[in-house]
Structures are given as structure tokens and as C-alpha cells.
Protein backbone atom coordinates (compact mmCIF):
# COMPACT_ATOMS: atom_id res chain seq x y z
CA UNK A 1 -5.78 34.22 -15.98
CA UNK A 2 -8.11 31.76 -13.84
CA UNK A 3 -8.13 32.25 -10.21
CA UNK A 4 -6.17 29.67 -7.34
CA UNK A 5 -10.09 28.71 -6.59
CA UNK A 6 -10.95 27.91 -10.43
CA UNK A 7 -7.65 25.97 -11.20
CA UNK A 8 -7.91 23.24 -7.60
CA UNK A 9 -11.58 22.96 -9.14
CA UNK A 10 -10.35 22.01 -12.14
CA UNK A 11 -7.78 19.74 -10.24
CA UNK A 12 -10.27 18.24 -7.85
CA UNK A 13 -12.43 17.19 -10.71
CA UNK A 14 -9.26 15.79 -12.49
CA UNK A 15 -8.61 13.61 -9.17
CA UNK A 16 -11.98 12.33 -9.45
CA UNK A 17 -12.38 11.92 -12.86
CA UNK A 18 -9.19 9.72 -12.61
CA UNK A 19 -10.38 7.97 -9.78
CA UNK A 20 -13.47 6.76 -12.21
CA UNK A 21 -11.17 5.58 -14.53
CA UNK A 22 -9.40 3.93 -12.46
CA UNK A 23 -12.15 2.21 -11.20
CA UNK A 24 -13.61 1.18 -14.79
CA UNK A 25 -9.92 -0.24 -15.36
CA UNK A 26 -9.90 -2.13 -12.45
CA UNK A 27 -13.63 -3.97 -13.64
CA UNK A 28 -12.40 -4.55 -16.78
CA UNK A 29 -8.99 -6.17 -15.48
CA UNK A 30 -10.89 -8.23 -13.12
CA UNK A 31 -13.93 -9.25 -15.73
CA UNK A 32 -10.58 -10.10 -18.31
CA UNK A 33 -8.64 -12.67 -15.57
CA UNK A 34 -12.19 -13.90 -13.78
CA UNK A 35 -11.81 -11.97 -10.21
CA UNK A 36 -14.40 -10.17 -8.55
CA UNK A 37 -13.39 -6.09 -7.76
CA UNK A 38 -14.57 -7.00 -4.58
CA UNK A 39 -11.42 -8.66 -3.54
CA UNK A 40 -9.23 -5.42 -4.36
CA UNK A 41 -8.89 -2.55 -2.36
CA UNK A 42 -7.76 0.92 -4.31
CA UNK A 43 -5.03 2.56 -2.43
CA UNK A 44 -4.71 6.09 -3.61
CA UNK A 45 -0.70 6.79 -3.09
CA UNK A 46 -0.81 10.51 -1.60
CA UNK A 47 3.25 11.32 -0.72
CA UNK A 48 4.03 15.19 -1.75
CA UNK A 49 0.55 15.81 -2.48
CA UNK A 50 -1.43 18.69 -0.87
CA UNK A 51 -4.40 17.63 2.20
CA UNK A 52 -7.11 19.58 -0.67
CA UNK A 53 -5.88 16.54 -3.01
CA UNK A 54 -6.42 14.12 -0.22
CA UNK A 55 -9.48 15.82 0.36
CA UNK A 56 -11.07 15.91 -2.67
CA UNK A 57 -10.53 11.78 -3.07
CA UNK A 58 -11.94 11.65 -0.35
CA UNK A 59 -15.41 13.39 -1.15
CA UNK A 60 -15.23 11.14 -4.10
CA UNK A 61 -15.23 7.70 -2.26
CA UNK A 62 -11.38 7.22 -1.68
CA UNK A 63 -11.05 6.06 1.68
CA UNK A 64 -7.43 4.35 1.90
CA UNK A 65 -4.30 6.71 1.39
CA UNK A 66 -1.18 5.51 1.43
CA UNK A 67 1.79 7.70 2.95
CA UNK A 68 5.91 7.40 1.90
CA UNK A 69 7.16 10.21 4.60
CA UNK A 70 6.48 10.00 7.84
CA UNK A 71 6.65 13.23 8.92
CA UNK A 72 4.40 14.53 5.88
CA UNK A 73 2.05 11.68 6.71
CA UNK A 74 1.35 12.94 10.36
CA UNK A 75 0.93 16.73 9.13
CA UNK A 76 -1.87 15.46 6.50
CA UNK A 77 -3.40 13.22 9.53
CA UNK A 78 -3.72 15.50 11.68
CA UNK A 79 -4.94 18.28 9.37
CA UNK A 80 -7.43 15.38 7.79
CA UNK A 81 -8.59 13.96 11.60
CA UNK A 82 -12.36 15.09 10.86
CA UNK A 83 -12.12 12.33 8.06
CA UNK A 84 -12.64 8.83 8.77
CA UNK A 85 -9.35 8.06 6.69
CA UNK A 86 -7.91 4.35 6.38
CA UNK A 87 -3.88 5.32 6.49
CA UNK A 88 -0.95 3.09 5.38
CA UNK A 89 2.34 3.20 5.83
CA UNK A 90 4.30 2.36 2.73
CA UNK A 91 7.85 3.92 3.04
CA UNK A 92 11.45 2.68 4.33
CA UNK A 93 11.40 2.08 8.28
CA UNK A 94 13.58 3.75 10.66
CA UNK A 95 13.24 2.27 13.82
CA UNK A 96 13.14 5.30 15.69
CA UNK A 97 9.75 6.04 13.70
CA UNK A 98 7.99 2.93 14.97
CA UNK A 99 6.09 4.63 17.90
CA UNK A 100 4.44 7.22 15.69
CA UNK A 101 3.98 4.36 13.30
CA UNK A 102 2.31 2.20 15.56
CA UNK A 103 0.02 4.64 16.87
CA UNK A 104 -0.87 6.91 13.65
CA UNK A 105 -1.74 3.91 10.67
CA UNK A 106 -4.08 1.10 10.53
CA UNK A 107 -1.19 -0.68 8.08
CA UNK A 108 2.08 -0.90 7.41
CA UNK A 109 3.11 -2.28 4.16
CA UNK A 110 6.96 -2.46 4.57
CA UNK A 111 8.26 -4.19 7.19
CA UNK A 112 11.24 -6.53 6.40
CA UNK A 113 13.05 -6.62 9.73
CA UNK A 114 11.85 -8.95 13.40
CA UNK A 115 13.24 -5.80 15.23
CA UNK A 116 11.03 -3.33 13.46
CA UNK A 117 7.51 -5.85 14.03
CA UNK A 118 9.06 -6.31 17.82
CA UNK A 119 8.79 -2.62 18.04
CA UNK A 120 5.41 -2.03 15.87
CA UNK A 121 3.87 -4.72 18.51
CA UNK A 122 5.23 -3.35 21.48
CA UNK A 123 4.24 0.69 20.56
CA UNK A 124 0.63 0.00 19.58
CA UNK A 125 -1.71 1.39 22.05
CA UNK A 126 -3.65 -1.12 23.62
CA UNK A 127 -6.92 0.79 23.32
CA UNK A 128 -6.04 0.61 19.66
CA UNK A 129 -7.23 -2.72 17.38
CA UNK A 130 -4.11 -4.49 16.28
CA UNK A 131 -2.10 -3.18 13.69
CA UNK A 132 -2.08 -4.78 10.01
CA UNK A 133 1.41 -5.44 8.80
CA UNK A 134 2.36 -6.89 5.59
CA UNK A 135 6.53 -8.20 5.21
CA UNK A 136 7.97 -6.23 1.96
CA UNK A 137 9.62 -8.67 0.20
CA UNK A 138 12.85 -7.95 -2.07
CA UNK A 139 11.35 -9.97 -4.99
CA UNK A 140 13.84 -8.86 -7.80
CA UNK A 141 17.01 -8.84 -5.48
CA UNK A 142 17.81 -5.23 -6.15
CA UNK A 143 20.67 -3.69 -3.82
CA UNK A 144 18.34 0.04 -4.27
CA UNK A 145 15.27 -1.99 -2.51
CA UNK A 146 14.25 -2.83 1.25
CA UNK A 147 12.85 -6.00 2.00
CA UNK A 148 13.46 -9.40 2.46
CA UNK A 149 14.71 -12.25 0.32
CA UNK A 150 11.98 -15.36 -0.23
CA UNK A 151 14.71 -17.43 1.55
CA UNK A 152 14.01 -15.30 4.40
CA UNK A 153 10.58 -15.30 4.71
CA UNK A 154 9.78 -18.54 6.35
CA UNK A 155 11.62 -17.96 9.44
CA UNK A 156 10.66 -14.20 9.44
CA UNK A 157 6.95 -15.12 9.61
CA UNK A 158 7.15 -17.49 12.07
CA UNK A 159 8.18 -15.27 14.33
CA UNK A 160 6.10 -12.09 13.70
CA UNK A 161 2.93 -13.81 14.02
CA UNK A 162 3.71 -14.58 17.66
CA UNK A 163 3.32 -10.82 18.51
CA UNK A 164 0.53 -9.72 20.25
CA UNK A 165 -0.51 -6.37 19.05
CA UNK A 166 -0.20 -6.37 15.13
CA UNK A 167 -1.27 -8.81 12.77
CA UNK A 168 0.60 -10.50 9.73
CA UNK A 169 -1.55 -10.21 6.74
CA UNK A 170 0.37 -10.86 3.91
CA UNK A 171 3.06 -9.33 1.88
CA UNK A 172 4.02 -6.01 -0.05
CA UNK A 173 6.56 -5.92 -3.04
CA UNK A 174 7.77 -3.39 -5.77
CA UNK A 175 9.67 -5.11 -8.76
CA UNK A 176 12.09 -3.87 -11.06
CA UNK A 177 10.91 -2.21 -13.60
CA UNK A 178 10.22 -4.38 -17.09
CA UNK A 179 8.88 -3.87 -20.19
CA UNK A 180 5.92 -6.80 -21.11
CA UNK A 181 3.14 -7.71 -19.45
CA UNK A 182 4.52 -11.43 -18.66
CA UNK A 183 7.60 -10.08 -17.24
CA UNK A 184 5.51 -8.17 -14.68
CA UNK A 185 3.45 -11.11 -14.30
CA UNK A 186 6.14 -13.45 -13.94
CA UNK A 187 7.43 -11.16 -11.07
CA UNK A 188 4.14 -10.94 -8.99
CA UNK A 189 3.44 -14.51 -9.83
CA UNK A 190 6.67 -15.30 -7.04
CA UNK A 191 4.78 -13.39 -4.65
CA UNK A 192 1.42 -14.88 -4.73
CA UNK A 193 3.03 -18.15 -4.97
CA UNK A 194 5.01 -17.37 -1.99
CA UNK A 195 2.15 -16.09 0.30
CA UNK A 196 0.18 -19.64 -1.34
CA UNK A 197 2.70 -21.61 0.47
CA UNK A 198 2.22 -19.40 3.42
CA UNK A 199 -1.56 -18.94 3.57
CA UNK A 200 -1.36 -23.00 4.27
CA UNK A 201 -0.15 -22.61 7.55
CA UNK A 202 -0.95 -19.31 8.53
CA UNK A 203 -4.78 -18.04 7.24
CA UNK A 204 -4.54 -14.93 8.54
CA UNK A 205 -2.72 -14.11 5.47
CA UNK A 206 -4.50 -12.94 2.30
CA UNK A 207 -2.78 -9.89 1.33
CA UNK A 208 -0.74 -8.99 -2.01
CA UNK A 209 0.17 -5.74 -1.79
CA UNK A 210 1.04 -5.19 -5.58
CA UNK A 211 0.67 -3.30 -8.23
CA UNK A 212 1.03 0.23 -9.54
CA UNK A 213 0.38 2.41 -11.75
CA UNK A 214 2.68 1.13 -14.28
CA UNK A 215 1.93 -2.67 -13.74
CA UNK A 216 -1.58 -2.84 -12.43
CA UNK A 217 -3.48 -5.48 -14.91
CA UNK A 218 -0.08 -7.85 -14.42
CA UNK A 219 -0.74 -7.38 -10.74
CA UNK A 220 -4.66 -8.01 -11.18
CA UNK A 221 -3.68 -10.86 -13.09
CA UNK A 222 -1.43 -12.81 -10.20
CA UNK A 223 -4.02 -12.05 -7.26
CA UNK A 224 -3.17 -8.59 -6.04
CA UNK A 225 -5.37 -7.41 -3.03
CA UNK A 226 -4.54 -4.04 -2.57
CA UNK A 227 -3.21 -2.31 -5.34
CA UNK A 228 -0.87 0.95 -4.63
CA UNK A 229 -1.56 3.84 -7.02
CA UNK A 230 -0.67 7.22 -6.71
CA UNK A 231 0.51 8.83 -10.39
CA UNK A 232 -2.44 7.89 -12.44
CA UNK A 233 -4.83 9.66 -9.36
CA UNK A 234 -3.28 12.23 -8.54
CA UNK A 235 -0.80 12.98 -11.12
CA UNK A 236 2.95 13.56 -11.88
CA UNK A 237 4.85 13.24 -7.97
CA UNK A 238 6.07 17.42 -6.59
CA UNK A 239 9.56 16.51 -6.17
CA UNK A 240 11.00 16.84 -2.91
């Protein structure tokens, strides 16, 4: 029977081995619908999985990790704080969670409420560079989702860029689940024609945070930025 040390080894070399592939997908997606890799940022989706997991990316390039769970998130952080980690926040908001929020992440993917940005804005430490938001938008209209309708969004934006200490950089959404490629990239196409419109009068914004493991060429395909993948890196989710 192999040894605990001989099978997170094997795991550890799995993580990276995936995190090649994932990389030659990601060239070939972008070579296929004429974008530069460049322009997308890998964010390896780490909620339920161990710190040696994190770890392990980490040694093998992975510098962004996105967290679900707050309280899990600030465990890892602060058993990871010798590693110059990137961290994003990409769970549900409670607004009693906004301090540790705004003082533990560089970004926070899911904001859909003024009250929760108020908050974010007023909680981040001043010694601290702004914090990146990104407005999660309810793009298929499911009840089972947070986020915000695209009716919403004008008036929403124009008043979250007024605060001081974060900074609006785009927007985050997870569709409903479909079946064909164009259904997935009729879905993101809303989004990236929504932050379009946006990006007009506000430049600060050029973030799609789309796409992911299920859907990432679609998401590729309709301009994603920062694409959101945590099965095909690290494997099947521990369930809670």
C-alpha cells in the first residue's frame, strides 16, 4: 500500500500536470477565436481543497486562487502568508463578512448589492491599494443565483464607482447550465456586450469574469478575462 507521502506526490504532480493542460487548452482556444493568452488570467478555484493543493499550484506557477467560504479562505491565507498569493473572493456575500473581505482579498468577484460595495469601500485599510470588485450579474435570471439583473446594472455602477477605496473592474457571471457550445456562447455574449456598453463610459472596466471548467472555450470565445477553474485543476470538489 503506498505511503500518505507517495500518494500527495502523486497528487501534486496530477495538479500540475493539469495545470499544463490547462494552459495548452487555453493557447489553443485563444489561437482558434484570434486572442492573445495574454489577456486571460487562470484562476485556479481552491474551495474544500487542502493548503498542500494550494501549495503545490503554487510551486508550479499558479498565482491567483479563488476562495467560495470565507472562513476556509482565511485558514488557507493565513497558513499560505509566506506565499505571495493573489486571493479572490468568489462566494455569496454576507454583509457581516465585508470587513474580513475587505482586508484579506485583492478581488471580489460577487458583489451585486450598493450596501455590500458601501461596506467593501469603507472596511479597506487605507494602507492597503484599493480593492478590485467586479458586480455578479444574474445573466440567466435563475431564482438559485445572486446577482443582479442587466436592468440593474446601469444605475448600480454609477454609483459604486464613486467609492473611494475599491475599484469597479468589470463583471462576474455563472450561467445556467446548457448543453452546445452556442448556447454557452450566446449566454456570455450578454455579458461582454453588457460591460461593451459600459467600458464606454467607464474605462476602468475590462473584466469578464467567465468561464469554467465546463464552458471555458465558449467563454474564451466572447472575451473572458479571467477565467474561474477549479474541477479540471484540482479535481472532483470534497463535499462539505
Amino acid at each position: 500500500m503506498p505511503s500518505q507521502t507517495s500518494r500527495s506526490v502523486t497528487h501534486s504532480a496530477k495538479i500540475v500536470a493539469n495545470l499544463q493542460q490547462i494552459h495548452a487548452d487555453i493557447d489553443a482556444y485563444c489561437h482558434k477565436y484570434h486572442r492573445s493568452p495574454s489577456e486571460i488570467t487562470l484562476l485556479a478555484v481552491s474551495k474544500t481543497k487542502p493548503v498542500e493543493d494550494i501549495r503545490a499550484a503554487f510551486n508550479a506557477g499558479q498565482a491567483c486562487f479563488g476562495e467560495n467560504y470565507l472562513q476556509e479562505a482565511l485558514e488557507k491565507i493565513h497558513s499560505l502568508d509566506d506565499l505571495p498569493i493573489d486571493w479572490h473572493f468568489i462566494g455569496a456575500i454576507q454583509s457581516n463578512k465585508t470587513h474580513d473581505l475587505a482586508e484579506n482579498f485583492s478581488w471580489v468577484h460577487s458583489v451585486d448589492r450598493l450596501k455590500i460595495a458601501k461596506r467593501l469601500s469603507d472596511q479597506r485599510p487605507e494602507s492597503m491599494p484599493p480593492l478590485n470588485i467586479c458586480l455578479q450579474v444574474n445573466i440567466s435570471n435563475e431564482e438559485s443565483k445572486s446577482g443582479i439583473l442587466l436592468a440593474e446594472l446601469d444605475s448600480l455602477v454609477a454609483e459604486v464607482v464613486k467609492f473611494p477605496n475599491i475599484v469597479l473592474r468589470g463583471l462576474m457571471a455563472i450561467p445556467e447550465k446548457t448543453d452546445t457550445l452556442a448556447e454557452q456562447r450566446a449566454i456570455f455574449l450578454q455579458v461582454r456586450e453588457a460591460l461593451n456598453s459600459l467600458h464606454a463610459k467607464y474605462p476602468s472596466l475590462d473584466t469578464l469574469s467567465m468561464g469554467m471548467s465546463n464552458d471555458m472555450e465558449a467563454a474564451i470565445a466572447e472575451g473572458s478575462t479571467i477565467l474561474r477553474i477549479g474541477t479540471a485543476i484540482f479535481g472532483a470538489r470534497e463535499a462539505r
